[in-house]
C-alpha atoms as a PDB file:
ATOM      1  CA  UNK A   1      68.012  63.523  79.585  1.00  0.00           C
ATOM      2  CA  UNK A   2      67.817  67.077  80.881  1.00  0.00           C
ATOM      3  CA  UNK A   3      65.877  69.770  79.399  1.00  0.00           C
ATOM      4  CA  UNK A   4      68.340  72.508  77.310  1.00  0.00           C
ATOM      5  CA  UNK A   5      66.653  74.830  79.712  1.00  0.00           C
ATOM      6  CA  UNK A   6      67.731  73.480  82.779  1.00  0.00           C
ATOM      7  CA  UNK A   7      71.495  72.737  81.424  1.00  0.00           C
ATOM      8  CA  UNK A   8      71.582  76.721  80.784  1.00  0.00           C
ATOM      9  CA  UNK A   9      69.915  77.522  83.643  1.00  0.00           C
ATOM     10  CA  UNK A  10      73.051  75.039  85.751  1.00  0.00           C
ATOM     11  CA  UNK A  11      75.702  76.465  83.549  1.00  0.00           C
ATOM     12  CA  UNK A  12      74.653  80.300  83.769  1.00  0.00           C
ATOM     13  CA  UNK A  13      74.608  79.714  87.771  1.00  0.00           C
ATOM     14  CA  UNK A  14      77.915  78.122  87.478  1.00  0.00           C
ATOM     15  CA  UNK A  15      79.434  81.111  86.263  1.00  0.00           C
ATOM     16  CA  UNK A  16      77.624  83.695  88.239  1.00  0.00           C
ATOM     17  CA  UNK A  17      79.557  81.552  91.326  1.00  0.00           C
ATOM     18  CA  UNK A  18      82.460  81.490  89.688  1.00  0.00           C
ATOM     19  CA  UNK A  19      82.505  85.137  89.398  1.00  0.00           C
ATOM     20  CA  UNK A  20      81.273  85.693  92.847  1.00  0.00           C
ATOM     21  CA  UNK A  21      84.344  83.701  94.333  1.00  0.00           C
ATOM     22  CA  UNK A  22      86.806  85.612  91.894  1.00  0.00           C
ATOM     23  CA  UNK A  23      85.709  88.950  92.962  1.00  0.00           C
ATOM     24  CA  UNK A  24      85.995  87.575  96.637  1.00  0.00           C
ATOM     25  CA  UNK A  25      89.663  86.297  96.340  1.00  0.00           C
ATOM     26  CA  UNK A  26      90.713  89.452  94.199  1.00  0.00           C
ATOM     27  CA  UNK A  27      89.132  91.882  97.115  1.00  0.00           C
ATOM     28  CA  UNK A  28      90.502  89.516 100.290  1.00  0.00           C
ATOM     29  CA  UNK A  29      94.477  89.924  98.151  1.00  0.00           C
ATOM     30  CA  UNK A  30      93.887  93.964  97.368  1.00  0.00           C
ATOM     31  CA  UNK A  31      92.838  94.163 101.564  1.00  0.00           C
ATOM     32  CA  UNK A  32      93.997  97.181 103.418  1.00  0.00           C
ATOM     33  CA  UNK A  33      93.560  94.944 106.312  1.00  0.00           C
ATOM     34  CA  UNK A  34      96.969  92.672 106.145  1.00  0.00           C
ATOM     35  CA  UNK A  35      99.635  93.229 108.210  1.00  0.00           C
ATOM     36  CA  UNK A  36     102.983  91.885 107.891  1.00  0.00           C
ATOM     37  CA  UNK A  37     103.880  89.305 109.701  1.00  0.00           C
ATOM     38  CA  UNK A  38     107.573  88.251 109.065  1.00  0.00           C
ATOM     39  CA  UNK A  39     109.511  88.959 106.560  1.00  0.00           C
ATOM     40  CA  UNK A  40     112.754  86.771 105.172  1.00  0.00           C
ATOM     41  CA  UNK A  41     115.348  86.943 102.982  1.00  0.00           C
ATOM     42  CA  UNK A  42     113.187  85.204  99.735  1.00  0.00           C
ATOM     43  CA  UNK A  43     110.022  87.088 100.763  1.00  0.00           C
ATOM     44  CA  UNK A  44     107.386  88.307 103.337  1.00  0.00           C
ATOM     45  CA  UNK A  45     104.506  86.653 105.518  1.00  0.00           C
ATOM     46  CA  UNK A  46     101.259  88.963 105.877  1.00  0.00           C
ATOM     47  CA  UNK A  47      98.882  88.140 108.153  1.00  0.00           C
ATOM     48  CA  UNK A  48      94.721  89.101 108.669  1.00  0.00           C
ATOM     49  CA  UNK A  49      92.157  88.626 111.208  1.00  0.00           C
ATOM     50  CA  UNK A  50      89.918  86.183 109.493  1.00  0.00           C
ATOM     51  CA  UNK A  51      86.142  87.304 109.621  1.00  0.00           C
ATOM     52  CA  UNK A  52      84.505  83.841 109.568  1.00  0.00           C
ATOM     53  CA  UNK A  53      86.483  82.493 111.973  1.00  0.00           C
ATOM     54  CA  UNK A  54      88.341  83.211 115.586  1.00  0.00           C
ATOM     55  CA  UNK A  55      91.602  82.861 113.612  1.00  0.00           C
ATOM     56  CA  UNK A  56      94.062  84.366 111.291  1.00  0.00           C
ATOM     57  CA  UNK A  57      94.675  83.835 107.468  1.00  0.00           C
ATOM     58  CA  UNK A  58      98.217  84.321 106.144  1.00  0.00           C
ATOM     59  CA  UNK A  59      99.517  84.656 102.276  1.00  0.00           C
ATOM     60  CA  UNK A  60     103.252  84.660 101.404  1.00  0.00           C
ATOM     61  CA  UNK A  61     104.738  87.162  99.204  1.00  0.00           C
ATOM     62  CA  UNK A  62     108.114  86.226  97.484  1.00  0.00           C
ATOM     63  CA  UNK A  63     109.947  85.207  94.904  1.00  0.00           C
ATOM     64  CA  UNK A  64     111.307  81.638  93.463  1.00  0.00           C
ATOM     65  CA  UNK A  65     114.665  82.247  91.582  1.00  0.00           C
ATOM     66  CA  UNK A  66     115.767  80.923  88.354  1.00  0.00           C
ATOM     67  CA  UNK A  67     111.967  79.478  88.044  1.00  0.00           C
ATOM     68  CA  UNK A  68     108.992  80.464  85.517  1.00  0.00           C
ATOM     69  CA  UNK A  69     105.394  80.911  86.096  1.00  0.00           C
ATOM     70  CA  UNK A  70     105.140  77.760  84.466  1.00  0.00           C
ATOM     71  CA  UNK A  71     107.370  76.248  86.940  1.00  0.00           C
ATOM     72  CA  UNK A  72     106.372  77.803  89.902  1.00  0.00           C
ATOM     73  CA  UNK A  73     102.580  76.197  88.861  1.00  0.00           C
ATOM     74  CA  UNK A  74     104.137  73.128  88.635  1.00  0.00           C
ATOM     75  CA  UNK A  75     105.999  73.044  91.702  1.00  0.00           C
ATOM     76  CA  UNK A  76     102.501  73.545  93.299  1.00  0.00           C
ATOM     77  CA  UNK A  77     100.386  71.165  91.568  1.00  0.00           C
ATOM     78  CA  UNK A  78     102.993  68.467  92.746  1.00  0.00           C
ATOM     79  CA  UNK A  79     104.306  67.508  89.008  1.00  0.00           C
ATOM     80  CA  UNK A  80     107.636  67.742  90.467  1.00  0.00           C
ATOM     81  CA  UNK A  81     107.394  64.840  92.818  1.00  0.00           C
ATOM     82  CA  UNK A  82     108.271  67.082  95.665  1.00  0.00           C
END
């Protein structure tokens, strides 16, 4: 069995990551550095120059009709089947 210690020690780590990655995904969506890419008729495409790699990143802006949040997450987690 592990020492309290080291399970608060794990767990305090565990969120300091956890924070570190949300800060990183809230400041790579807020970017001044997208472009758009394409846009369509339900939404738009943006593109960025990806600074780990010799590549681009993309993100899709849009909207679902006559779905919720709710469904929307569902649609994505594959619950639908599809």
């Amino acid at each position: 069995m592990m020492p309290s210690t080291e399970i608060t020690d794990h767990t305090v780590n565990y969120d300091v990551a956890l924070q570190n990655a949300e800060n990183r995904v809230f400041h790579l969506l807020h970017s001044l550095e997208w472009q758009l890419h394409s846009e369509k008729k339900t939404g738009s495409i943006w593109s960025m120059k990806c600074n780990v790699m010799d590549n681009y990143i993309f993100r899709y802006e849009g909207r679902i009709p006559n779905r919720s949040c709710a469904e929307v997450t569902e649609l994505k987690t594959g619950k639908w089947g599809m």
